[in-house]
C-alpha atoms as a PDB file:
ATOM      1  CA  UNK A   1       0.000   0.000   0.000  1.00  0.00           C
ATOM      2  CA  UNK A   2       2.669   2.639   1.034  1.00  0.00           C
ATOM      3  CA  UNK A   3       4.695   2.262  -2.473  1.00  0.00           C
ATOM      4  CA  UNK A   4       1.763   2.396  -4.037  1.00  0.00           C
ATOM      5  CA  UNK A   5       0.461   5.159  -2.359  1.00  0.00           C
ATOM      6  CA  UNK A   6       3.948   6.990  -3.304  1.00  0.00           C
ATOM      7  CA  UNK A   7       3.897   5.981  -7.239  1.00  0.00           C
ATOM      8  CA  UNK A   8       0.314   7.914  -7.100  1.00  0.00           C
ATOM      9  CA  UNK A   9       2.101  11.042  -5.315  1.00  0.00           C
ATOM     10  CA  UNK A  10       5.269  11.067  -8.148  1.00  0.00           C
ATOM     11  CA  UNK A  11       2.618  10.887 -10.932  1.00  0.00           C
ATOM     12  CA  UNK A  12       0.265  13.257  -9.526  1.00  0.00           C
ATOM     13  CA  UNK A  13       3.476  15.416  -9.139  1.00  0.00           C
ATOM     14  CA  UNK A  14       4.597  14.818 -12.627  1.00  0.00           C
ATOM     15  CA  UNK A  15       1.327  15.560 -14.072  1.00  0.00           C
ATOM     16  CA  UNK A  16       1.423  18.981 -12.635  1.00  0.00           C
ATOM     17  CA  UNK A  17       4.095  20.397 -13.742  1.00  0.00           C
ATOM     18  CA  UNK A  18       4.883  22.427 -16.544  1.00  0.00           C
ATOM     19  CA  UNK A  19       4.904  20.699 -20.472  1.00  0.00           C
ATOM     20  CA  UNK A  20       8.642  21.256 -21.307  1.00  0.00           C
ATOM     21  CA  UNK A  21       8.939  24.138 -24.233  1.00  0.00           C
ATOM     22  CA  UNK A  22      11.594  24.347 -27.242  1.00  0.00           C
ATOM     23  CA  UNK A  23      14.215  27.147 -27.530  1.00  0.00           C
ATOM     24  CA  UNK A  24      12.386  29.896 -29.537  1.00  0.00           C
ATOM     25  CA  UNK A  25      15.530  29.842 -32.141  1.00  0.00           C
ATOM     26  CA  UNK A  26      15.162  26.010 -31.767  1.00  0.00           C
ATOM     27  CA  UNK A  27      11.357  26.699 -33.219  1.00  0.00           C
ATOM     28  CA  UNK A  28      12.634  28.433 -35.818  1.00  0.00           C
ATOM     29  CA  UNK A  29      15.136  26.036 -37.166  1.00  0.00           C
ATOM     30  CA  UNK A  30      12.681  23.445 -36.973  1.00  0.00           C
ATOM     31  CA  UNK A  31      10.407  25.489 -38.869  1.00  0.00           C
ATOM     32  CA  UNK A  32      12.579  26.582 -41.155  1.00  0.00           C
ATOM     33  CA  UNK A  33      13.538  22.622 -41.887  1.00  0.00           C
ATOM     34  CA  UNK A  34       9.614  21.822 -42.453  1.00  0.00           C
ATOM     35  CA  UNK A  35       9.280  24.708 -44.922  1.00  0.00           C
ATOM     36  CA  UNK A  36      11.973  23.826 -47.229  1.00  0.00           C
ATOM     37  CA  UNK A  37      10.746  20.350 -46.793  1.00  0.00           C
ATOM     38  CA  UNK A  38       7.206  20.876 -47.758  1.00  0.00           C
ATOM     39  CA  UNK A  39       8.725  23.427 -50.893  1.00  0.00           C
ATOM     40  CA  UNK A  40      11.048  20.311 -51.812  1.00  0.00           C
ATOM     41  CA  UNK A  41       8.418  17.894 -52.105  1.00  0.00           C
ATOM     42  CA  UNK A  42       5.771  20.535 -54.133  1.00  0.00           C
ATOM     43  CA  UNK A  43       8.987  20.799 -56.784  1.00  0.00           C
ATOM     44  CA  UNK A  44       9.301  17.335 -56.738  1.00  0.00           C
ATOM     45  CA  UNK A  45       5.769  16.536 -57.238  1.00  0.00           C
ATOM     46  CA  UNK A  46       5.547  18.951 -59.958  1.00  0.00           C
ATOM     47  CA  UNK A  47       8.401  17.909 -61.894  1.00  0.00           C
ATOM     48  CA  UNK A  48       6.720  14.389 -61.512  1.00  0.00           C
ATOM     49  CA  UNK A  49       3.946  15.702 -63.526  1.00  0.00           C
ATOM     50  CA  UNK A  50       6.493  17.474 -66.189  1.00  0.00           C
ATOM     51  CA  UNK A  51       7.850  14.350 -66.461  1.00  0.00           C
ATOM     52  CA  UNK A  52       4.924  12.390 -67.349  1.00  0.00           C
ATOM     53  CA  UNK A  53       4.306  14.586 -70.226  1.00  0.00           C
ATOM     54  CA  UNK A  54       7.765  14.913 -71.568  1.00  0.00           C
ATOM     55  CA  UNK A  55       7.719  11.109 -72.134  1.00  0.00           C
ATOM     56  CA  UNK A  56       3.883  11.237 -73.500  1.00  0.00           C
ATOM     57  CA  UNK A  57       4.842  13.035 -76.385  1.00  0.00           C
ATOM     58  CA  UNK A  58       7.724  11.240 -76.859  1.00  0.00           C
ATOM     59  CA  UNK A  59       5.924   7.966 -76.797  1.00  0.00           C
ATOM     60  CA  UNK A  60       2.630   8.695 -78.245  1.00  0.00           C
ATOM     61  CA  UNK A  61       3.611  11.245 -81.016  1.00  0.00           C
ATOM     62  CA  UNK A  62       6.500  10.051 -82.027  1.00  0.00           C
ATOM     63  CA  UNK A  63       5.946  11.434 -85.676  1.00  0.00           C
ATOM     64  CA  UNK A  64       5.495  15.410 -84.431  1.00  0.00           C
ATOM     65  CA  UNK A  65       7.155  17.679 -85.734  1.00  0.00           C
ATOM     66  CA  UNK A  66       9.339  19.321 -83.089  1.00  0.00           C
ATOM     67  CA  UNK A  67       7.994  23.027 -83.916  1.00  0.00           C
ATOM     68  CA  UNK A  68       4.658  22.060 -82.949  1.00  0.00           C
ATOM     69  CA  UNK A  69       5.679  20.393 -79.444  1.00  0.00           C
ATOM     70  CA  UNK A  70       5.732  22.205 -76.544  1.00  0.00           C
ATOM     71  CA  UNK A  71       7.723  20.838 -73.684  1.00  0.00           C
ATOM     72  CA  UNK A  72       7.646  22.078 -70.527  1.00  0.00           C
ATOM     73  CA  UNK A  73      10.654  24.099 -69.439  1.00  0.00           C
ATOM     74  CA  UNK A  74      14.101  22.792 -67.269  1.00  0.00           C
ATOM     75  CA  UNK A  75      13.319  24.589 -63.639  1.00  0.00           C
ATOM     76  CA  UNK A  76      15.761  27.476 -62.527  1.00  0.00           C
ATOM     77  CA  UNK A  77      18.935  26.698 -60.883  1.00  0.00           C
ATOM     78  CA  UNK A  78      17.416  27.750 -57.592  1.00  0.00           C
ATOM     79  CA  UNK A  79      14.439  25.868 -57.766  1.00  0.00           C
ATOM     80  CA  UNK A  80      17.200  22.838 -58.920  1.00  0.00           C
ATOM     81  CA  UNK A  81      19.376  23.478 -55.488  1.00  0.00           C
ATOM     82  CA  UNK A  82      15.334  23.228 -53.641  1.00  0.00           C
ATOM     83  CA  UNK A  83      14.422  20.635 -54.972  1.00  0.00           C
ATOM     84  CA  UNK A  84      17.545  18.505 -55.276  1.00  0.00           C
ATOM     85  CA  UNK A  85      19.364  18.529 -52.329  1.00  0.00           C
ATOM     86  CA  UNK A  86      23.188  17.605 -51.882  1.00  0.00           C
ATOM     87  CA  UNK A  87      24.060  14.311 -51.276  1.00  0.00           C
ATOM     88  CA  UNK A  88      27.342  14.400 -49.175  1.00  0.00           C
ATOM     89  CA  UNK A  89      28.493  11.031 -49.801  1.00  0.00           C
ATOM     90  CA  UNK A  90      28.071  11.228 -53.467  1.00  0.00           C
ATOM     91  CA  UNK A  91      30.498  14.158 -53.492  1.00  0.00           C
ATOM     92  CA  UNK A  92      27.611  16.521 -54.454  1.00  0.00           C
ATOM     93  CA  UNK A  93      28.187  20.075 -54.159  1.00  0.00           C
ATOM     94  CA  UNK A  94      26.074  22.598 -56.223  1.00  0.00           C
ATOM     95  CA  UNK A  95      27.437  25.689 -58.256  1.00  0.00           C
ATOM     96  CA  UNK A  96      26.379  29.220 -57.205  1.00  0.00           C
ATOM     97  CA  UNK A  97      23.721  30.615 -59.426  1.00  0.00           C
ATOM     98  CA  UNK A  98      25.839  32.930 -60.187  1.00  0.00           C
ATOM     99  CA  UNK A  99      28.508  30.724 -61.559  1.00  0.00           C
ATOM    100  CA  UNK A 100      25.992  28.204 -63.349  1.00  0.00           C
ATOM    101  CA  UNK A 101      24.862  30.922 -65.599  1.00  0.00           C
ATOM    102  CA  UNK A 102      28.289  32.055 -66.846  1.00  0.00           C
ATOM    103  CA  UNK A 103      29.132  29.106 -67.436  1.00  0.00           C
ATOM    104  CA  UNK A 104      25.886  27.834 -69.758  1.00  0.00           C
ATOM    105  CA  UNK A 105      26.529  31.454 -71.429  1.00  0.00           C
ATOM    106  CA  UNK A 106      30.060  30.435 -71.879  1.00  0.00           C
ATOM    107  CA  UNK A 107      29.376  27.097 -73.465  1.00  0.00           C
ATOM    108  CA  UNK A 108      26.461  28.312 -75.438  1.00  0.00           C
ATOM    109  CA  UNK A 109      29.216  31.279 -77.186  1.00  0.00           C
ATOM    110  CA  UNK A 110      31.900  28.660 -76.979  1.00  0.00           C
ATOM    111  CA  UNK A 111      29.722  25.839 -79.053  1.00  0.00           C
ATOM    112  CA  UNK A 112      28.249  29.016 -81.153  1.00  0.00           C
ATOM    113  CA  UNK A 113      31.559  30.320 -82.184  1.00  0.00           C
ATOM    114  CA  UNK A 114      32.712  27.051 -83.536  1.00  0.00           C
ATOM    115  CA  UNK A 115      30.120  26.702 -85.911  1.00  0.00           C
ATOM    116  CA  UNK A 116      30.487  30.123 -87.710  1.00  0.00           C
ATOM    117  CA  UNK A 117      33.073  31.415 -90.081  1.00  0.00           C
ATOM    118  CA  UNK A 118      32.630  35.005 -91.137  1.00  0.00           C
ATOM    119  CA  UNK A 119      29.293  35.373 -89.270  1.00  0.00           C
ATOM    120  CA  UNK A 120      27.622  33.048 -91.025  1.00  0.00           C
ATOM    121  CA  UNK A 121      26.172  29.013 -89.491  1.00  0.00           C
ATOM    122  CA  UNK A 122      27.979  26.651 -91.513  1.00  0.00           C
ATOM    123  CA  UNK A 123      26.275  23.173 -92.200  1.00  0.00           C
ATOM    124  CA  UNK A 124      27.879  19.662 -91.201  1.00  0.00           C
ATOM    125  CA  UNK A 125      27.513  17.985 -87.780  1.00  0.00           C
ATOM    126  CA  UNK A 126      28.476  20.365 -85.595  1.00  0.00           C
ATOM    127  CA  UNK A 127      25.370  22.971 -86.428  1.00  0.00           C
ATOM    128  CA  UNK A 128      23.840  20.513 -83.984  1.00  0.00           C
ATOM    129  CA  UNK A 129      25.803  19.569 -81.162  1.00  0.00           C
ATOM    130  CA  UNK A 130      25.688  17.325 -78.798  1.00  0.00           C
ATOM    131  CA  UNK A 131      26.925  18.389 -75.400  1.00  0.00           C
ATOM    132  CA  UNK A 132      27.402  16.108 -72.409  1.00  0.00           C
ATOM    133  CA  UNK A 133      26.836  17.085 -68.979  1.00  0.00           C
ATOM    134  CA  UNK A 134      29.206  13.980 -66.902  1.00  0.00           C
ATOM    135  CA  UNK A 135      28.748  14.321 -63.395  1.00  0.00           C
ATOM    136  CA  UNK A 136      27.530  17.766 -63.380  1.00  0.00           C
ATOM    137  CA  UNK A 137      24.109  18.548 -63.118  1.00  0.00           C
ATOM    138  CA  UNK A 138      23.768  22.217 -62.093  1.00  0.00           C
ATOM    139  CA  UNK A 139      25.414  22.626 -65.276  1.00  0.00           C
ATOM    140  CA  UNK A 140      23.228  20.693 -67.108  1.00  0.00           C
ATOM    141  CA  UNK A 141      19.775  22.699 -65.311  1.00  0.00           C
ATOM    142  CA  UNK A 142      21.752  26.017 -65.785  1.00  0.00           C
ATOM    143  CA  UNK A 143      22.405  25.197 -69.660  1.00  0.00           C
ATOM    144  CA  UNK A 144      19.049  24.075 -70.370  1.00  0.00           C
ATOM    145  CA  UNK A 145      17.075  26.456 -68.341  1.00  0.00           C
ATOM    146  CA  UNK A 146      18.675  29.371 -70.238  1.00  0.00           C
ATOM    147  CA  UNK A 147      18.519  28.156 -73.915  1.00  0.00           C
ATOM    148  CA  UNK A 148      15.486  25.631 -73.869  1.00  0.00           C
ATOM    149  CA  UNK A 149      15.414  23.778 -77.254  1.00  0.00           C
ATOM    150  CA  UNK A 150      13.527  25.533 -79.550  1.00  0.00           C
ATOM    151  CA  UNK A 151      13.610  24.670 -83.590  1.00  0.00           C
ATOM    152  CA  UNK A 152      14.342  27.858 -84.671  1.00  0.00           C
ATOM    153  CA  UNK A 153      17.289  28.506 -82.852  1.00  0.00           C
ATOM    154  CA  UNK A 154      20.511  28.564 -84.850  1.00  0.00           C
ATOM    155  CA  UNK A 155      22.230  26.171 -82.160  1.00  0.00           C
ATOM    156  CA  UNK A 156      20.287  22.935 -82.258  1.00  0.00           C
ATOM    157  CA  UNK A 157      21.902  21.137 -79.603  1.00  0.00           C
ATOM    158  CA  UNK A 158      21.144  17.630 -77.701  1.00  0.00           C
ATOM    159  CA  UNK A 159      22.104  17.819 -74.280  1.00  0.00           C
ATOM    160  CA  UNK A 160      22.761  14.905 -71.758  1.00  0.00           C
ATOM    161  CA  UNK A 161      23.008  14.329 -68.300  1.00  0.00           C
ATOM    162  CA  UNK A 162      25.142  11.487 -67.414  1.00  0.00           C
ATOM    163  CA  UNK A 163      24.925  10.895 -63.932  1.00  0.00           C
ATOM    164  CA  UNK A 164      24.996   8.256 -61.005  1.00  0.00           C
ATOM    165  CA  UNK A 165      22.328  10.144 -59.010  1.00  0.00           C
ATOM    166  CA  UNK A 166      18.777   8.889 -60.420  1.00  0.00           C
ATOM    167  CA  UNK A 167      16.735  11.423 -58.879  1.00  0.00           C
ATOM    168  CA  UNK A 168      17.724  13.152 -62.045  1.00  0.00           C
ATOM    169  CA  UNK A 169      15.589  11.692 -64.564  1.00  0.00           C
ATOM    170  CA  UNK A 170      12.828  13.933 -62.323  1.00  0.00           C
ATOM    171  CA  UNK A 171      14.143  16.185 -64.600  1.00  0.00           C
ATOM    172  CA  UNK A 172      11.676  17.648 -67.169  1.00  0.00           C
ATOM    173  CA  UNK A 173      13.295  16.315 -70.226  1.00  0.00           C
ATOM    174  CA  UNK A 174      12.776  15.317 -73.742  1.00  0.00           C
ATOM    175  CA  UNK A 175      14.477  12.432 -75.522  1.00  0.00           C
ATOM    176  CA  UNK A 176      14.723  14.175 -78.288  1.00  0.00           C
ATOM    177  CA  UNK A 177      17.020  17.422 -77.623  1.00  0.00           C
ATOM    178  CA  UNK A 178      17.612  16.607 -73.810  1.00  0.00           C
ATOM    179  CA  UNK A 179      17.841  13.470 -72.154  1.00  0.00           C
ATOM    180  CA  UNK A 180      19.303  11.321 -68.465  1.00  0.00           C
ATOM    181  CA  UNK A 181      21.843   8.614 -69.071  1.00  0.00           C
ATOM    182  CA  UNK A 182      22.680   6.510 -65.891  1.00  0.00           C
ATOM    183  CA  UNK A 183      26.246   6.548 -65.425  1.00  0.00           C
ATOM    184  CA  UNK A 184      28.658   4.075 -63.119  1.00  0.00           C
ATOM    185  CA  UNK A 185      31.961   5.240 -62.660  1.00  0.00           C
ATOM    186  CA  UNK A 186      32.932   1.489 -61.720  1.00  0.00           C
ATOM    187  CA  UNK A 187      31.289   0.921 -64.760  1.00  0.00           C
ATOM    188  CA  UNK A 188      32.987   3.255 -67.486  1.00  0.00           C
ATOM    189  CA  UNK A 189      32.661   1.460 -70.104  1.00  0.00           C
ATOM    190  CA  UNK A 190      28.589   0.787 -69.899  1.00  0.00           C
ATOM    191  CA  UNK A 191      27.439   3.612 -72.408  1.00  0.00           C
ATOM    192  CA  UNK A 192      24.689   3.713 -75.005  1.00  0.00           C
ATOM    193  CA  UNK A 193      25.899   2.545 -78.027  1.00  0.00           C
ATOM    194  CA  UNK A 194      24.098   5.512 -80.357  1.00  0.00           C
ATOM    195  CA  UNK A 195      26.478   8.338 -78.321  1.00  0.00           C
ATOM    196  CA  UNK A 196      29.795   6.531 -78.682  1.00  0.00           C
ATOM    197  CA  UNK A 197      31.904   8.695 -81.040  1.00  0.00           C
ATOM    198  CA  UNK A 198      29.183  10.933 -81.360  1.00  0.00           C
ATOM    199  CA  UNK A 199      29.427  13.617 -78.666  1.00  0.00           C
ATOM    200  CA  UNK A 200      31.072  17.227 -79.322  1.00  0.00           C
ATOM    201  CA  UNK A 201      31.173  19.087 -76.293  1.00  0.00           C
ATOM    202  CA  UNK A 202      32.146  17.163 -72.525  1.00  0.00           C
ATOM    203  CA  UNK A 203      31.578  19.088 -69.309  1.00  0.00           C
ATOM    204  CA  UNK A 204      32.341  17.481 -66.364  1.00  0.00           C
ATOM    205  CA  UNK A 205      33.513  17.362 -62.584  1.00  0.00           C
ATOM    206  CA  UNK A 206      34.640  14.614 -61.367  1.00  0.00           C
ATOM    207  CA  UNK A 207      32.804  13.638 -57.902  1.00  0.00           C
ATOM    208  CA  UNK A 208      35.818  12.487 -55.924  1.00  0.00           C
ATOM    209  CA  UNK A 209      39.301  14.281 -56.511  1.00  0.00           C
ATOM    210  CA  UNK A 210      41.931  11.275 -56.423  1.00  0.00           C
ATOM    211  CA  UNK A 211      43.609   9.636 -59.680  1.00  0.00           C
ATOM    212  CA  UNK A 212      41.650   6.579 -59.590  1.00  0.00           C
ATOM    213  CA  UNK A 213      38.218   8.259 -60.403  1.00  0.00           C
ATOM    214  CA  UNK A 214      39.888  10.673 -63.008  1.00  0.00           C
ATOM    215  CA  UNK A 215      40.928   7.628 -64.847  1.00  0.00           C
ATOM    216  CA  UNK A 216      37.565   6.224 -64.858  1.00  0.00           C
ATOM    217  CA  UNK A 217      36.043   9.444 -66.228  1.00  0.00           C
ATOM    218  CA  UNK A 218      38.782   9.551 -68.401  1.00  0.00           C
ATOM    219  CA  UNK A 219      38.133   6.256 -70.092  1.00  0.00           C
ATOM    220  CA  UNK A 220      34.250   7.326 -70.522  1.00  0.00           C
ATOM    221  CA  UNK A 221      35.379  10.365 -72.067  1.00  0.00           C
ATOM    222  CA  UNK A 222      37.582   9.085 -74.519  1.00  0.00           C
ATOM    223  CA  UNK A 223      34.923   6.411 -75.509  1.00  0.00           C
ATOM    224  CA  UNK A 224      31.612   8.918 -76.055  1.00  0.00           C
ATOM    225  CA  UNK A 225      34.017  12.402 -77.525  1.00  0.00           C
ATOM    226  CA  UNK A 226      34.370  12.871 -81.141  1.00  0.00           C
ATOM    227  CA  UNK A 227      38.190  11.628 -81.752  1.00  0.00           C
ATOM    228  CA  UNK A 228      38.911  14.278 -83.969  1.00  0.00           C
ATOM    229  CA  UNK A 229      36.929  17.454 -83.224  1.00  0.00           C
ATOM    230  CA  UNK A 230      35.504  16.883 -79.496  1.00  0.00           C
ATOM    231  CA  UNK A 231      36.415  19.441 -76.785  1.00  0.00           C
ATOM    232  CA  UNK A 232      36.782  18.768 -72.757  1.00  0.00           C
ATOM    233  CA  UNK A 233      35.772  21.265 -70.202  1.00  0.00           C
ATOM    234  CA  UNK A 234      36.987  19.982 -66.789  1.00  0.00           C
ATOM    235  CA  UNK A 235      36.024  21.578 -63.641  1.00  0.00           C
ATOM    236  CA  UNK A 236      37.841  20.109 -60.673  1.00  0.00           C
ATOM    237  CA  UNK A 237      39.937  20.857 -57.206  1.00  0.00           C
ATOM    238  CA  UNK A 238      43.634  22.881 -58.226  1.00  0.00           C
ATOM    239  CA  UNK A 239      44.633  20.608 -55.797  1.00  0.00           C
ATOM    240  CA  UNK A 240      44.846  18.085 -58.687  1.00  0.00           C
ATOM    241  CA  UNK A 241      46.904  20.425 -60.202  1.00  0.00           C
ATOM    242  CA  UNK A 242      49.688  20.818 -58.094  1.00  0.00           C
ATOM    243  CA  UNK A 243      51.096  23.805 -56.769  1.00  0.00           C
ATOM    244  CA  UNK A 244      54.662  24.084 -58.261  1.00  0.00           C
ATOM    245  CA  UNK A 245      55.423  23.600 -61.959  1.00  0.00           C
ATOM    246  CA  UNK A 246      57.721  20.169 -61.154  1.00  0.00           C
ATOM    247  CA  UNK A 247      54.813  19.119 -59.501  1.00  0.00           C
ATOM    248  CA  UNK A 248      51.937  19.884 -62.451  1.00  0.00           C
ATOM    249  CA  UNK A 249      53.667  17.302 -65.133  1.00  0.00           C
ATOM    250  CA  UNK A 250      53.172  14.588 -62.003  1.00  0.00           C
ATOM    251  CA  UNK A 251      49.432  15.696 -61.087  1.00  0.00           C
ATOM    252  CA  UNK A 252      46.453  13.545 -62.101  1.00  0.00           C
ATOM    253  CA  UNK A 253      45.190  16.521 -64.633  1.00  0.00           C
ATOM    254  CA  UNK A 254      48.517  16.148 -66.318  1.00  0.00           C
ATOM    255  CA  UNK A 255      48.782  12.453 -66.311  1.00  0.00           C
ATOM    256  CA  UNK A 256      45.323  11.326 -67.061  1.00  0.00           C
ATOM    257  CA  UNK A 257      43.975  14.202 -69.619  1.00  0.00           C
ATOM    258  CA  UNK A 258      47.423  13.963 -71.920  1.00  0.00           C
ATOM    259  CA  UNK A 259      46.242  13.737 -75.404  1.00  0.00           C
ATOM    260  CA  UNK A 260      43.364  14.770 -77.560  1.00  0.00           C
ATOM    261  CA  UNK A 261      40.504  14.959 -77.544  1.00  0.00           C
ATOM    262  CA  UNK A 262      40.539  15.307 -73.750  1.00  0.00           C
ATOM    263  CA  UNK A 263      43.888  16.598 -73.221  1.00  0.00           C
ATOM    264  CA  UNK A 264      46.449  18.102 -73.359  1.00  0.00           C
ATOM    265  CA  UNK A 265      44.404  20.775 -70.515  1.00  0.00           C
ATOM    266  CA  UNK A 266      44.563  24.184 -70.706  1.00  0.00           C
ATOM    267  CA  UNK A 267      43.459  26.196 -67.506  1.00  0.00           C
ATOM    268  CA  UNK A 268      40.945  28.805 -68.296  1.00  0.00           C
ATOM    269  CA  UNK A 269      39.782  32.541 -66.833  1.00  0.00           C
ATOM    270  CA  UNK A 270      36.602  31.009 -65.777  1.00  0.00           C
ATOM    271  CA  UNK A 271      36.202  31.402 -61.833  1.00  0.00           C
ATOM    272  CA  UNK A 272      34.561  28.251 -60.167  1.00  0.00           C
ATOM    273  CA  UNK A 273      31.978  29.180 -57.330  1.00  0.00           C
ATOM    274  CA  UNK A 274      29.932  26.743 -55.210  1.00  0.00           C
ATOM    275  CA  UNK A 275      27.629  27.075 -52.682  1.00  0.00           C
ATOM    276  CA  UNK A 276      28.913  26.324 -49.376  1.00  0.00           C
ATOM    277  CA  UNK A 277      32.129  24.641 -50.396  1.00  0.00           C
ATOM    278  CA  UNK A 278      35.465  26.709 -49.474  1.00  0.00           C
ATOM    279  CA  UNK A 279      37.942  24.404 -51.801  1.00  0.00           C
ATOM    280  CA  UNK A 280      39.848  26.362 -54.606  1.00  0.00           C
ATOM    281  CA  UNK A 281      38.212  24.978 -58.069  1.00  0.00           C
ATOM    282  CA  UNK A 282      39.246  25.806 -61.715  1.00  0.00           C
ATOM    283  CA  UNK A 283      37.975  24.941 -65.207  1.00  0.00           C
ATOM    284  CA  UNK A 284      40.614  23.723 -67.602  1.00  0.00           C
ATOM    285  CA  UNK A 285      39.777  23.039 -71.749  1.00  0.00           C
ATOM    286  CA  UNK A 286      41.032  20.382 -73.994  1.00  0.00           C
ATOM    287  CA  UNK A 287      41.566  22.674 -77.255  1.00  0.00           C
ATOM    288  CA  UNK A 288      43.904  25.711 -78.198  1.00  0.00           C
ATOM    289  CA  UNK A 289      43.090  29.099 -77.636  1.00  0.00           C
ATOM    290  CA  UNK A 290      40.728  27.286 -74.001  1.00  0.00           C
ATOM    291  CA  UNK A 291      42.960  29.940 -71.939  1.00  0.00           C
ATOM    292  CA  UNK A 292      40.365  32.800 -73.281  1.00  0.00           C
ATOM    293  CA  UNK A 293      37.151  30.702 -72.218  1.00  0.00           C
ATOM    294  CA  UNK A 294      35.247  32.175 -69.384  1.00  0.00           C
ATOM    295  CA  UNK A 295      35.985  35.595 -71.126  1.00  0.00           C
ATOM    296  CA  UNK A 296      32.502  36.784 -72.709  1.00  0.00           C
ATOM    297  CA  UNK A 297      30.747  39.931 -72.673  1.00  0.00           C
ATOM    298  CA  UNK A 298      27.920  39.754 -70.044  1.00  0.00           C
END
């Protein structure tokens, strides 16, 4: 009866006092956390629905004329960095806005340039380009977002994402001008047969910065490029570089990217920015005259 009758007192104790509170900047956080949740599953669930019709026209009207499709547009790079979030153990870190932009606007004049002499759009292959995004997605959002396909631009690029991370083929794409390839660096060798040979332009950034994963990408690379007229644009750690010239000829860059058409590297004016991620980045190019790229009027 007596421990009984003193279990009844603790209870009746506990039950009367106060219902512990949260820190008011505790509150916030947590609210904060629920927001961007609930905004990254509304982008999600709409690019769910973009998704669906991308493929419906590519499946049910497969005879359509392209000018008389309208496909629903790549989201913004913010609404990418929202809805996407990084993935730490993938090595995912996401370009500033900032950067993303210059950079689409960089390959955009860089694959534009190539294809005129005198002013003037010259026919053959390379009036329609195919550009590979390896490993890079804000690149690829940035790119696309900027200069959707549209048939009567002058640059009729395809553009692919090739990329470990399936959440990506969420993307609102088209197999037509834009399209997801799932890629496996311990795979580098498993690549659709229709882009081997056959792509013009490679941007990529290698998710892990050691020697072994730069000579995966590099054997990828060297399968999908054009052997004769395909261009590299690497964006990696300087790190990889090396500091001191007797160092660079010993660096990964140096040793893996050594002959065309992904080497040998030139390091460009383009300054690398990501969000949250203090490491010194560069870009480098596989071709001559790559020092200049990054160098466009805004």
């Amino acid at each position: 009866m007596s421990s009984r009758s003193s279990s009844t007192s603790s209870q009746s104790s506990r039950s009367g006092s106060p219902i512990p509170q949260l820190d008011p900047s505790t509150l916030a956080i947590l609210g904060s956390f629920y927001a961007d949740k609930a905004e990254e599953e509304q982008i999600f669930n709409d690019l769910a629905q973009r998704s669906k019709w991308s493929q419906y026209v590519d499946d049910e009207k497969p005879d359509e004329q392209e000018s008389s499709i309208q496909h629903p547009k790549m989201i913004s790079v913010d609404e990418f960095r929202v809805g996407f979030r990084e993935d730490w153990q993938l090595s995912q870190f996401w370009y500033s806005t900032k950067f993303a932009y210059k950079l689409a606007k960089c390959i955009h004049h860089l694959c534009s340039t190539s294809n005129r002499i005198d002013g003037v759009v010259q026919a053959g292959p390379t009036t329609e380009p195919t550009i590979a995004f390896v490993c890079c997605p804000t690149s690829f959002v940035a790119f696309t977002n900027l200069y959707p396909p549209s048939p009567g631009d002058d640059l009729k690029y395809t553009a692919l994402l090739m990329e470990h991370d399936q959440r990506f083929s969420y993307l609102p794409l088209s197999t037509r001008r834009t399209r997801y390839i799932p890629y496996d660096l311990t795979d580098p060798t498993k690549i659709p047969a229709d882009i081997v040979g056959k792509v013009d332009l490679v941007v990529v950034d290698p998710p892990f910065l050691n020697l072994r994963t730069n000579e995966q990408v590099a054997t990828t690379l060297r399968r999908i490029l054009r052997t004769d007229t395909g261009k590299l644009i690497i964006i990696t750690s300087t790190s990889l570089e090396g500091e001191e010239p007797a160092e660079r000829n010993k660096s990964p860059l140096h040793i893996v990217y050594n002959s065309a058409p992904i080497g040998p590297l030139r390091r460009t004016q383009l300054n690398v920015e990501h969000v949250g991620l203090q490491n010194d980045f560069a870009c480098w190019g596989s071709w001559d005259g790559a020092e200049s790229f990054g160098h466009i009027e805004e």
